[in-house]
PDB file of N, CA and C in Angstrom:
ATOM      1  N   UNK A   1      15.145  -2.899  -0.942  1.00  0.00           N
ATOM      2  CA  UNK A   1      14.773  -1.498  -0.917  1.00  0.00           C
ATOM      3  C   UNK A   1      15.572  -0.781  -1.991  1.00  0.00           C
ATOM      4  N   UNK A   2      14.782   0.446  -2.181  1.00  0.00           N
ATOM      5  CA  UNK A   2      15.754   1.179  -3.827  1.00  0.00           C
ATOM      6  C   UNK A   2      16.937   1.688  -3.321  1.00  0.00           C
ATOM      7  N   UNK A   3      17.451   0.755  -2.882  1.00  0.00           N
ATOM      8  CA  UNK A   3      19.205   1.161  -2.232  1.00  0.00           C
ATOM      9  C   UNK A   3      19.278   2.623  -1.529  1.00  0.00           C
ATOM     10  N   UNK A   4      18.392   2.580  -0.698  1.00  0.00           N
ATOM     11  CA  UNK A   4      17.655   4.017   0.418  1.00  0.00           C
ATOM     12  C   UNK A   4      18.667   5.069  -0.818  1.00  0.00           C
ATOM     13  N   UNK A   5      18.063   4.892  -1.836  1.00  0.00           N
ATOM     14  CA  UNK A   5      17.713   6.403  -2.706  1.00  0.00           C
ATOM     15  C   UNK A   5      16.425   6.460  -2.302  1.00  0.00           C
ATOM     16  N   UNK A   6      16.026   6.840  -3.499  1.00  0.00           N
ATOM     17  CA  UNK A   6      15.091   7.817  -4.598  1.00  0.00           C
ATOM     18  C   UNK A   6      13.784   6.437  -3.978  1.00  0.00           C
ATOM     19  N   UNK A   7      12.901   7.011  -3.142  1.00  0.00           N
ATOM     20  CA  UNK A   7      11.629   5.655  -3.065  1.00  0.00           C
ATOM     21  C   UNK A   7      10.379   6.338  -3.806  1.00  0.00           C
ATOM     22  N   UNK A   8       9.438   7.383  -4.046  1.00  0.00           N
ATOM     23  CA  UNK A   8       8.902   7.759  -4.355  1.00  0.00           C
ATOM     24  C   UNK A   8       9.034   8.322  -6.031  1.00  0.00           C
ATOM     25  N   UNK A   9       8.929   7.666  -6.492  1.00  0.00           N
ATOM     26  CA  UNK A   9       9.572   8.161  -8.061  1.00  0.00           C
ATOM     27  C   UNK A   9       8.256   9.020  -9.029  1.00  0.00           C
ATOM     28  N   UNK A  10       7.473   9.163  -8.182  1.00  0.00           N
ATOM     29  CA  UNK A  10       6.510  10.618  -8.882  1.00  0.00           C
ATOM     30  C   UNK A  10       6.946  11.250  -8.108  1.00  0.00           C
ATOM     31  N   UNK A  11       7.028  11.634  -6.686  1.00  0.00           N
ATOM     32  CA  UNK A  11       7.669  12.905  -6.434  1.00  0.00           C
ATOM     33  C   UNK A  11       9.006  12.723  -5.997  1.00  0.00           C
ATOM     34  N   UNK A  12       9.913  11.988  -6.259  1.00  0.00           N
ATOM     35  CA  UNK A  12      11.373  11.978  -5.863  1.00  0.00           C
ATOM     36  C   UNK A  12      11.219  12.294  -4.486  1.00  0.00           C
ATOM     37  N   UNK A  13      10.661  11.296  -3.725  1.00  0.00           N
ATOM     38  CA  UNK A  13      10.945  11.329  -2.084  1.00  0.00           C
ATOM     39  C   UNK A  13      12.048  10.661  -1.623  1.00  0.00           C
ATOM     40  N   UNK A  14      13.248  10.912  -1.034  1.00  0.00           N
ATOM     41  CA  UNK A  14      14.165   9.718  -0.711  1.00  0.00           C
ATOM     42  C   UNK A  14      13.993   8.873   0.853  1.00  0.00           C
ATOM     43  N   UNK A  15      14.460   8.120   0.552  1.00  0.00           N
ATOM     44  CA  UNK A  15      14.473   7.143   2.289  1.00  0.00           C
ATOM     45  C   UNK A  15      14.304   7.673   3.272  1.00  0.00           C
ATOM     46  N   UNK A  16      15.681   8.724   3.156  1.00  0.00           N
ATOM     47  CA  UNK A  16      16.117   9.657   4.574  1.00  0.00           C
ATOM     48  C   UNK A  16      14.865  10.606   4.552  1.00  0.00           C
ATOM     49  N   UNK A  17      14.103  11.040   3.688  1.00  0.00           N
ATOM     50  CA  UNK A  17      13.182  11.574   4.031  1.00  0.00           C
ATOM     51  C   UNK A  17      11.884  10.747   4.978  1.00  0.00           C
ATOM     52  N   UNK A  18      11.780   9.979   4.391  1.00  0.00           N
ATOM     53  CA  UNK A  18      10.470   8.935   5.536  1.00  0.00           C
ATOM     54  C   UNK A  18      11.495   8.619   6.903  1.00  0.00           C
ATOM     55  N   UNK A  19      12.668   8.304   7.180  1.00  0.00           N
ATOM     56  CA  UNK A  19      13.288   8.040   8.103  1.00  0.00           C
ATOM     57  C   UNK A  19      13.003   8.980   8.731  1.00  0.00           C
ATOM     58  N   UNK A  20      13.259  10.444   8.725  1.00  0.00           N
ATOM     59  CA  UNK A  20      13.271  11.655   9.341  1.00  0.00           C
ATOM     60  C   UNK A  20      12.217  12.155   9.802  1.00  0.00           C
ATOM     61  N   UNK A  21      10.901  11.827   8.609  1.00  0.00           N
ATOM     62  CA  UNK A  21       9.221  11.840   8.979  1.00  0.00           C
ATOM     63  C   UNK A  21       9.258  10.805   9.881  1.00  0.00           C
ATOM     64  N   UNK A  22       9.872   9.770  10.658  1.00  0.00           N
ATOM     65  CA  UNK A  22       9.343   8.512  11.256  1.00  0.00           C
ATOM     66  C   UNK A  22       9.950   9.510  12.534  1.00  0.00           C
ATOM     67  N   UNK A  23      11.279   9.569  12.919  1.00  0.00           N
ATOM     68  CA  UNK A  23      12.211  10.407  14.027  1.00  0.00           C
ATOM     69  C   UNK A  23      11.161  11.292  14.352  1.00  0.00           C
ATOM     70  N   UNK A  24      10.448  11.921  13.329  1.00  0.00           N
ATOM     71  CA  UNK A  24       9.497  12.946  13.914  1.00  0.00           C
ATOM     72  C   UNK A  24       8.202  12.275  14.304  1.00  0.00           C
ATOM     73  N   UNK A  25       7.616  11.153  14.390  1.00  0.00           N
ATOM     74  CA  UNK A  25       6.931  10.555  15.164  1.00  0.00           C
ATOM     75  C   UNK A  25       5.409  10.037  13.619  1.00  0.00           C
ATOM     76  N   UNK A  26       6.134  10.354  13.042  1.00  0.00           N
ATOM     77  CA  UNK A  26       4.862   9.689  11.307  1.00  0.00           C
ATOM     78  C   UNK A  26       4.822   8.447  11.703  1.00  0.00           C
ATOM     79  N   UNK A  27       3.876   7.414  11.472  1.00  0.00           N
ATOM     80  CA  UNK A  27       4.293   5.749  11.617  1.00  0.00           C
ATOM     81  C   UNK A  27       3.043   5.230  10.890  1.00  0.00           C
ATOM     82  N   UNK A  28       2.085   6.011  10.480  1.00  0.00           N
ATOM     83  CA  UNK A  28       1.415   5.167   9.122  1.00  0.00           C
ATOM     84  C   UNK A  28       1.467   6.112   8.176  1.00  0.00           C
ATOM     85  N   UNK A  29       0.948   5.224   7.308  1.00  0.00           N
ATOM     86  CA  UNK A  29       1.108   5.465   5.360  1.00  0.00           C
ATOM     87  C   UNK A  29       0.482   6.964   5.301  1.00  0.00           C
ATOM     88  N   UNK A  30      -0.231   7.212   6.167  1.00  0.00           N
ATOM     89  CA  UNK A  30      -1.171   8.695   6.168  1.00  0.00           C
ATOM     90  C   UNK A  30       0.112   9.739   6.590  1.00  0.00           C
ATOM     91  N   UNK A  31       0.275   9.436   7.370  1.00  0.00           N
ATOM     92  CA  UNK A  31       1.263  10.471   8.223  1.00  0.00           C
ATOM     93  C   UNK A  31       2.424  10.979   7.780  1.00  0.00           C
ATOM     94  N   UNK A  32       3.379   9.160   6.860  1.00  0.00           N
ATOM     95  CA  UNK A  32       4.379   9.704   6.268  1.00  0.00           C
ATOM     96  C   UNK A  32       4.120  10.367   4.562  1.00  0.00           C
ATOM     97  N   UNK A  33       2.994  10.255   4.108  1.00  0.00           N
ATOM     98  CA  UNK A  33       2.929  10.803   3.064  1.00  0.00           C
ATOM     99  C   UNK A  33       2.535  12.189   3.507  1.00  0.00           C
ATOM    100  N   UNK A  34       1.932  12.671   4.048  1.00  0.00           N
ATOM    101  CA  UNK A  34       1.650  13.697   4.827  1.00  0.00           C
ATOM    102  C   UNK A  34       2.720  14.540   4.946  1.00  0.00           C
ATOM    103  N   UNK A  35       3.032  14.093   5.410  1.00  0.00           N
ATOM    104  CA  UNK A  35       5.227  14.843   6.437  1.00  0.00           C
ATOM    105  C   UNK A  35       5.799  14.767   4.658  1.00  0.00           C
ATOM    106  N   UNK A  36       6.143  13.636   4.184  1.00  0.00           N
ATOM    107  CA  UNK A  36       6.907  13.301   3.060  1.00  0.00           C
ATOM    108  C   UNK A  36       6.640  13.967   1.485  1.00  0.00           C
ATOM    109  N   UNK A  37       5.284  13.523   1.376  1.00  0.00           N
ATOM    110  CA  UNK A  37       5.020  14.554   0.115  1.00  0.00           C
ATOM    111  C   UNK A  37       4.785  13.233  -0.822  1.00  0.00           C
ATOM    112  N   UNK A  38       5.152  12.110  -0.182  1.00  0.00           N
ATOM    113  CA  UNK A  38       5.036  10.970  -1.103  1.00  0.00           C
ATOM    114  C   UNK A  38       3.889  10.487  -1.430  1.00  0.00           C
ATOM    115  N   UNK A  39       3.444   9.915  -2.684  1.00  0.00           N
ATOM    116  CA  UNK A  39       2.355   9.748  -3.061  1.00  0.00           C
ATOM    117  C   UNK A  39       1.872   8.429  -2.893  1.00  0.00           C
ATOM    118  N   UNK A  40       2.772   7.432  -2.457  1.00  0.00           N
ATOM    119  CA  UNK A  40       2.277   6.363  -1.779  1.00  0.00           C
ATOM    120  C   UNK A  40       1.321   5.187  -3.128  1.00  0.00           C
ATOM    121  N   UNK A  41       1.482   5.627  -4.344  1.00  0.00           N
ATOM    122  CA  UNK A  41       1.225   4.430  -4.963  1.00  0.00           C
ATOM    123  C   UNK A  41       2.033   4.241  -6.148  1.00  0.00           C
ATOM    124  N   UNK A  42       3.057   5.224  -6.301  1.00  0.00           N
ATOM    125  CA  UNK A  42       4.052   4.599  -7.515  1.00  0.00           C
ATOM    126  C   UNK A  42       4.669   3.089  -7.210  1.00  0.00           C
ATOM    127  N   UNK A  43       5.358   2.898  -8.098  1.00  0.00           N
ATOM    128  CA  UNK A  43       6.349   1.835  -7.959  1.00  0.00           C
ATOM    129  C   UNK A  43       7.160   1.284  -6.700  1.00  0.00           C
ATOM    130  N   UNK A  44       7.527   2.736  -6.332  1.00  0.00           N
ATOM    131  CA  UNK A  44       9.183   2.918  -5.415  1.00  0.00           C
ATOM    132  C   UNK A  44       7.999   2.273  -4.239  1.00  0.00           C
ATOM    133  N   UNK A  45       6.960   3.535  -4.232  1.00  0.00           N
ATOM    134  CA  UNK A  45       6.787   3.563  -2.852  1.00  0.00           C
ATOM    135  C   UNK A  45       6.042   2.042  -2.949  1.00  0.00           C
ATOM    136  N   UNK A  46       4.893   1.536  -3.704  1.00  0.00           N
ATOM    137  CA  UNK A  46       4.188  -0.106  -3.426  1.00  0.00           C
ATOM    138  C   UNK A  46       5.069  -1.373  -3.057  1.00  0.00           C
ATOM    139  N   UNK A  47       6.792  -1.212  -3.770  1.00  0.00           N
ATOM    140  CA  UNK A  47       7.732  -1.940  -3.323  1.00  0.00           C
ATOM    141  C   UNK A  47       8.312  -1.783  -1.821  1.00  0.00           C
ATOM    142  N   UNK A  48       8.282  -0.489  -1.079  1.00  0.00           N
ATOM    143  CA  UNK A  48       9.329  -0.636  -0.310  1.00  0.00           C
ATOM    144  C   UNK A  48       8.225   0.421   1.136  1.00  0.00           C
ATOM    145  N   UNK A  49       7.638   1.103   1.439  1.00  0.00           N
ATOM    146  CA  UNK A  49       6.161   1.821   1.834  1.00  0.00           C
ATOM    147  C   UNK A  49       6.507   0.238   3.272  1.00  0.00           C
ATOM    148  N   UNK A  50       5.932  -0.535   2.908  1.00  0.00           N
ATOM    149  CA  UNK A  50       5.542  -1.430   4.015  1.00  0.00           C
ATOM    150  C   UNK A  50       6.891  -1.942   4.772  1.00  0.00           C
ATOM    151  N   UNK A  51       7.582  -1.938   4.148  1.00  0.00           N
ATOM    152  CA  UNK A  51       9.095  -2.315   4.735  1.00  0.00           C
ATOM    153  C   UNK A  51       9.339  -1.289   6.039  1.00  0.00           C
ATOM    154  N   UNK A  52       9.541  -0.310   5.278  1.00  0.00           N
ATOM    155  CA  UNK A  52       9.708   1.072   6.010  1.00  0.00           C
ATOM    156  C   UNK A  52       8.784   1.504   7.223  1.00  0.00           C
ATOM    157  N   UNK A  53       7.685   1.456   6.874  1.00  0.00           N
ATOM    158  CA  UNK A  53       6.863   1.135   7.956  1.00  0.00           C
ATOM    159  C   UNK A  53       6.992   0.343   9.336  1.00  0.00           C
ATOM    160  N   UNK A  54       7.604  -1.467   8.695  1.00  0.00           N
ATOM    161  CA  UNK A  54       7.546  -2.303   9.767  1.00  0.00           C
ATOM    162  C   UNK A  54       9.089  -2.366  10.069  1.00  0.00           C
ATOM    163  N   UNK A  55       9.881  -2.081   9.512  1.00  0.00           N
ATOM    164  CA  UNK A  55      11.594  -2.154   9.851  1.00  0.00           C
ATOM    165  C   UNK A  55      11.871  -1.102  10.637  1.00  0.00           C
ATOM    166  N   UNK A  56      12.882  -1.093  11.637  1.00  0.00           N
ATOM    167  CA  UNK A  56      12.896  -0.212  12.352  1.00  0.00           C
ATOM    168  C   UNK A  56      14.530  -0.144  12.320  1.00  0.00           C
ATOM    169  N   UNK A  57      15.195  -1.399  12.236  1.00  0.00           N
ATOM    170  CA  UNK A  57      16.592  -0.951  12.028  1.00  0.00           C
ATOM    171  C   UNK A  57      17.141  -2.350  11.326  1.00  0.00           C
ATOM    172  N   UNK A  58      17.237  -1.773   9.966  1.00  0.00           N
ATOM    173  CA  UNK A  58      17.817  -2.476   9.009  1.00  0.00           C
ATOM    174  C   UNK A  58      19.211  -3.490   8.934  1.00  0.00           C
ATOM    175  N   UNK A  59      19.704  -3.069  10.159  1.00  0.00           N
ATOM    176  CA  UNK A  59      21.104  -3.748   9.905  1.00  0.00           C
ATOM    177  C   UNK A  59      21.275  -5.172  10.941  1.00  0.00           C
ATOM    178  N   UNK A  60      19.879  -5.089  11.626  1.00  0.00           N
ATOM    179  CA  UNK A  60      19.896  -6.291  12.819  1.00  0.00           C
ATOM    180  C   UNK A  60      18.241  -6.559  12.296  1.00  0.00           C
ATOM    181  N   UNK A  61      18.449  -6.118  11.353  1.00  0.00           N
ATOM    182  CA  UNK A  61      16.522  -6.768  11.087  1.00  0.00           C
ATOM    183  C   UNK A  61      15.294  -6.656  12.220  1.00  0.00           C
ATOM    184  N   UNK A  62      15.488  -5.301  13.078  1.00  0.00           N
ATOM    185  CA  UNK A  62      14.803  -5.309  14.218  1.00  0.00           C
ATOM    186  C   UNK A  62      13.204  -4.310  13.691  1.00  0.00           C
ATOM    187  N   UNK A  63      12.139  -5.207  14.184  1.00  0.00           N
ATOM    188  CA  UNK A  63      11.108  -4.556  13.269  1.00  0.00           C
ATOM    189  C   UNK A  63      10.317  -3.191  14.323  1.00  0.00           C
ATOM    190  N   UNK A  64       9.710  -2.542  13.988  1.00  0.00           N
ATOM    191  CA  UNK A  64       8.934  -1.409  15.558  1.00  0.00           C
ATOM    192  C   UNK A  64       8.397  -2.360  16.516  1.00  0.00           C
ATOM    193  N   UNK A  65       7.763  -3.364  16.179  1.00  0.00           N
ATOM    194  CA  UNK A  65       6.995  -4.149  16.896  1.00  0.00           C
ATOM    195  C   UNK A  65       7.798  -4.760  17.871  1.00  0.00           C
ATOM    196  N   UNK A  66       9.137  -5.649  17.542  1.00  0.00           N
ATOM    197  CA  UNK A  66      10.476  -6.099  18.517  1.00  0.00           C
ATOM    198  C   UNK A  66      10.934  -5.003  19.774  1.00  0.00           C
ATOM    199  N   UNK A  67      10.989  -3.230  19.027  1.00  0.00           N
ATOM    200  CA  UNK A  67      11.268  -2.488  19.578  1.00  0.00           C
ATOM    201  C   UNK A  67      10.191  -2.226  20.976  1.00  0.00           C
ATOM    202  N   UNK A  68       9.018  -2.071  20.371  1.00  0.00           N
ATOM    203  CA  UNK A  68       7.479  -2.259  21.529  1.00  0.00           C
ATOM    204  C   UNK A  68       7.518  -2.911  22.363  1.00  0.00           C
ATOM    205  N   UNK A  69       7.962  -4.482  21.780  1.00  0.00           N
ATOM    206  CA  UNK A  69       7.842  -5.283  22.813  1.00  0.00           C
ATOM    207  C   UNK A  69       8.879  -5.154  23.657  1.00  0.00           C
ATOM    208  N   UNK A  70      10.054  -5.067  23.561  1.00  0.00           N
ATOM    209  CA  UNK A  70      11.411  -4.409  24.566  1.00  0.00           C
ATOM    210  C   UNK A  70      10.597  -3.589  25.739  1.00  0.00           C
ATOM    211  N   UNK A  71       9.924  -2.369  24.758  1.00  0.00           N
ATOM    212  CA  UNK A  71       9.623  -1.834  25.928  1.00  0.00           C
ATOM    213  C   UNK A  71       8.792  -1.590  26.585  1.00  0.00           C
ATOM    214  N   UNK A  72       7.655  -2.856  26.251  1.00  0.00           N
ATOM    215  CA  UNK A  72       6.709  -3.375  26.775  1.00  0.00           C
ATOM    216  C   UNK A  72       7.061  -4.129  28.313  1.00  0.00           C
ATOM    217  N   UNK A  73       8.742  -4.691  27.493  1.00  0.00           N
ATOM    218  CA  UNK A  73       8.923  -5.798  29.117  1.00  0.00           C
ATOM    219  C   UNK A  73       9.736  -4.874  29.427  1.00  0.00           C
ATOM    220  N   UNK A  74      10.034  -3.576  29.571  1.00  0.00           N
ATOM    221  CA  UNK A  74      10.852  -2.534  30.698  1.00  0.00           C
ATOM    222  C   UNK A  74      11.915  -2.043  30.050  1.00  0.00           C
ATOM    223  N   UNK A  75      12.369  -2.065  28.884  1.00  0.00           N
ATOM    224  CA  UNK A  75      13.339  -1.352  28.524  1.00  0.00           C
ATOM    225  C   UNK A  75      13.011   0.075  28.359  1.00  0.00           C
ATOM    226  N   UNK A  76      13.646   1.111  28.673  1.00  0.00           N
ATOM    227  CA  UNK A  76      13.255   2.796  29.599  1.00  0.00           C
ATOM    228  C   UNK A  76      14.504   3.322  28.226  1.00  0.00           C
ATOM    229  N   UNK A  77      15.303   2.781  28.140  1.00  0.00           N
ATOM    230  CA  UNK A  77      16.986   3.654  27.197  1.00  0.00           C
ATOM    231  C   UNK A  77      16.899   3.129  26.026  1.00  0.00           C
ATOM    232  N   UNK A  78      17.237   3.939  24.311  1.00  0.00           N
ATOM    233  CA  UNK A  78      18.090   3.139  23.508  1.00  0.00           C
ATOM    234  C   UNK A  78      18.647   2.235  23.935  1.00  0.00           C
ATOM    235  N   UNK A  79      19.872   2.457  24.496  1.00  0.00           N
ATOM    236  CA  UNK A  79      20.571   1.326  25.049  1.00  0.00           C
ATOM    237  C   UNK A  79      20.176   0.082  25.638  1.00  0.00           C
ATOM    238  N   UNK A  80      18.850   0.221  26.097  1.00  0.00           N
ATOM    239  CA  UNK A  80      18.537  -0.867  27.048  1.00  0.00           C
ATOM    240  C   UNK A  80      17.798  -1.792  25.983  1.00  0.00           C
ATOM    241  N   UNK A  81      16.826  -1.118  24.764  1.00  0.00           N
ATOM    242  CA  UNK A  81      16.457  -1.437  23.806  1.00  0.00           C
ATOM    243  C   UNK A  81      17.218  -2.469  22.861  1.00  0.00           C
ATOM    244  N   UNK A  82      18.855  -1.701  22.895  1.00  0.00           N
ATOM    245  CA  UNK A  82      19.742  -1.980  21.597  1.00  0.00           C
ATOM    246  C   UNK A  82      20.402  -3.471  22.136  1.00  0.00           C
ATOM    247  N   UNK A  83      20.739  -3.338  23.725  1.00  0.00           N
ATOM    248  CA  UNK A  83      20.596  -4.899  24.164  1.00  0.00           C
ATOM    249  C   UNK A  83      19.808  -5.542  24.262  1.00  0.00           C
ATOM    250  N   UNK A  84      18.504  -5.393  24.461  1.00  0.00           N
ATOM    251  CA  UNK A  84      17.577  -6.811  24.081  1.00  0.00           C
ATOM    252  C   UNK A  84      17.309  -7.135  22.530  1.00  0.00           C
ATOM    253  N   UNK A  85      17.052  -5.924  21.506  1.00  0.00           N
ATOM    254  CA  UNK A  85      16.925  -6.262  20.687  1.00  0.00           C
ATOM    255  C   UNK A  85      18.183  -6.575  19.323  1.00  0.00           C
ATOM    256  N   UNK A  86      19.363  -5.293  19.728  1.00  0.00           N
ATOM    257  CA  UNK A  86      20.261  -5.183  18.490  1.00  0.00           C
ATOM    258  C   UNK A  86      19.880  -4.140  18.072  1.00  0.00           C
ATOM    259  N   UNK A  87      18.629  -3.328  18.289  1.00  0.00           N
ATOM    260  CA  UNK A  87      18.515  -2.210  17.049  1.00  0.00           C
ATOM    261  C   UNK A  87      19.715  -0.981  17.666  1.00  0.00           C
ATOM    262  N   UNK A  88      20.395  -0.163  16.749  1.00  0.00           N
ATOM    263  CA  UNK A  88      21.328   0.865  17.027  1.00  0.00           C
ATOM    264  C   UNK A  88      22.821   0.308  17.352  1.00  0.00           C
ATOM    265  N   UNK A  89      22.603  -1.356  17.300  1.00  0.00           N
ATOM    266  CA  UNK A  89      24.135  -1.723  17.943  1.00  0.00           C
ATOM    267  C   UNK A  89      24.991  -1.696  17.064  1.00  0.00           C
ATOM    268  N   UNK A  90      24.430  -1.934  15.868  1.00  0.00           N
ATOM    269  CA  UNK A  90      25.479  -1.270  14.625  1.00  0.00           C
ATOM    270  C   UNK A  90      26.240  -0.596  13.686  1.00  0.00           C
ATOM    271  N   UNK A  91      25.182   0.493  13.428  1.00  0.00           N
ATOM    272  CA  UNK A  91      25.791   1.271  12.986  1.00  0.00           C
ATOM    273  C   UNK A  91      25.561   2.417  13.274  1.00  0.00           C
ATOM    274  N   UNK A  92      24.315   2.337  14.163  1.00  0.00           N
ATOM    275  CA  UNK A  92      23.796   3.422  15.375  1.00  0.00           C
ATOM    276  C   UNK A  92      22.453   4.403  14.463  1.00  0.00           C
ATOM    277  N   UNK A  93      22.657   4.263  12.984  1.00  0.00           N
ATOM    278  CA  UNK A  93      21.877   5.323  12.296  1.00  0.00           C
ATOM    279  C   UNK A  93      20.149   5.132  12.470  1.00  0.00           C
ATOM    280  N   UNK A  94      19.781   4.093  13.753  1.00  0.00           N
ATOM    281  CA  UNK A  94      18.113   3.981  13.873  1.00  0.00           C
ATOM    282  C   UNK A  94      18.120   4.821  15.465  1.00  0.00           C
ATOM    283  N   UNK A  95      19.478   4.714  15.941  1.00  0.00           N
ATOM    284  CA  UNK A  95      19.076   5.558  17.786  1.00  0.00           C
ATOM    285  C   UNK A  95      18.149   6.581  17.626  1.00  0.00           C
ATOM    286  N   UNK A  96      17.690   7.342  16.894  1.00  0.00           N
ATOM    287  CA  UNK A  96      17.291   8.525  17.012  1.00  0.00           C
ATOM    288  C   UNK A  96      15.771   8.069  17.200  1.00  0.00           C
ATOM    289  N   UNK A  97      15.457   7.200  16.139  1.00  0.00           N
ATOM    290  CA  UNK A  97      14.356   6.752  15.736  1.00  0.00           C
ATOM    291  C   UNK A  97      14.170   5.815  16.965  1.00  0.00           C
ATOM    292  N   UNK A  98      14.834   4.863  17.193  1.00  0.00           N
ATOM    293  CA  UNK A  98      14.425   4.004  18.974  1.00  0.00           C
ATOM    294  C   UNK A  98      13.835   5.212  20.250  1.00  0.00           C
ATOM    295  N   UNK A  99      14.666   6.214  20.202  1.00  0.00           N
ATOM    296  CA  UNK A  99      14.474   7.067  21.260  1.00  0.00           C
ATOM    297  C   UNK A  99      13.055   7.573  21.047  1.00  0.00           C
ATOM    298  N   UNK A 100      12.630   8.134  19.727  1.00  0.00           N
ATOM    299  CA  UNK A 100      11.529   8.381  19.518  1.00  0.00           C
ATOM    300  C   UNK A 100      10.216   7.360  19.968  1.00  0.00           C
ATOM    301  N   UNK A 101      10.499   6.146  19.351  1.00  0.00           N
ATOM    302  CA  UNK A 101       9.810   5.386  19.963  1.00  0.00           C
ATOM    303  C   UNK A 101       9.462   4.988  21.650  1.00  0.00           C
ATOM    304  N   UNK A 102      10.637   4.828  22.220  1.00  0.00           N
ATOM    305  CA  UNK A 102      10.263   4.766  23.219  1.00  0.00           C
ATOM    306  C   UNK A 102       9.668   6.682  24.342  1.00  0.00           C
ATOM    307  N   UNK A 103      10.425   7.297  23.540  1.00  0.00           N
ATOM    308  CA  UNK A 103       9.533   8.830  23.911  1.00  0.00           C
ATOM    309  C   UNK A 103       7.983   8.654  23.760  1.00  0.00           C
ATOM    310  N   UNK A 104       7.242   8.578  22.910  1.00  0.00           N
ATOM    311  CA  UNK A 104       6.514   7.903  21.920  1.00  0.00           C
ATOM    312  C   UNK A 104       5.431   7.288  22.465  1.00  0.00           C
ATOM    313  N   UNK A 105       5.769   6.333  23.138  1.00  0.00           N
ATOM    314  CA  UNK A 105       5.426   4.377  22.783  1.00  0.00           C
ATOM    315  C   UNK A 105       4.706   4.008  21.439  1.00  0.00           C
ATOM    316  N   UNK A 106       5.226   4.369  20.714  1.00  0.00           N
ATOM    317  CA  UNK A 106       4.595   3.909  19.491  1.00  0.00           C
ATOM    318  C   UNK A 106       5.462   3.777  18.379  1.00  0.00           C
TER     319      UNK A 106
END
């Protein structure tokens, strides 16, 4: 990933911006360009767009789908999430985004 700078390099969208569109409940390419402003076919975004999409927490490699399935089989908390899967156990900067999800289910 463009070292969660700069992903959108026609309109200078950064990471934390799609992260923040995701916290707010965006989760396809429509939604976060939508929220983001990103144009979804430069460089930044054709390299790294699908990552972002399917990664949900970068530091335990936990994808949305891992997260679903958690709480598909009953996980109700972050926490309960972050023990079956790992996502948030590290450096904590996806909790916001787990909670959403499971607020969510999606």
């Amino acid at each position: 990933m463009a070292s969660k700078g700069i992903i959108c390099t026609t309109n200078n969208v950064e990471y934390l911006a799609f992260r923040k569109a995701q916290i707010g409940g965006a989760r396809s390419l429509e939604e976060l360009k939508a929220v983001t402003g990103a144009c979804g076919e430069c460089d930044g975004c054709s390299e790294n767009l699908d990552n972002i999409m399917s990664m949900l927490c970068g530091c335990k490699n936990v994808t949305f789908q891992d997260v679903l399935t958690a709480i598909s089989n009953g996980a109700t908390t972050a926490d309960q999430v972050a023990e079956v899967t790992g996502a948030g156990s590290d450096c904590g900067k996806c909790k916001a985004l787990v909670a959403n999800v499971i607020e969510l289910g999606r």
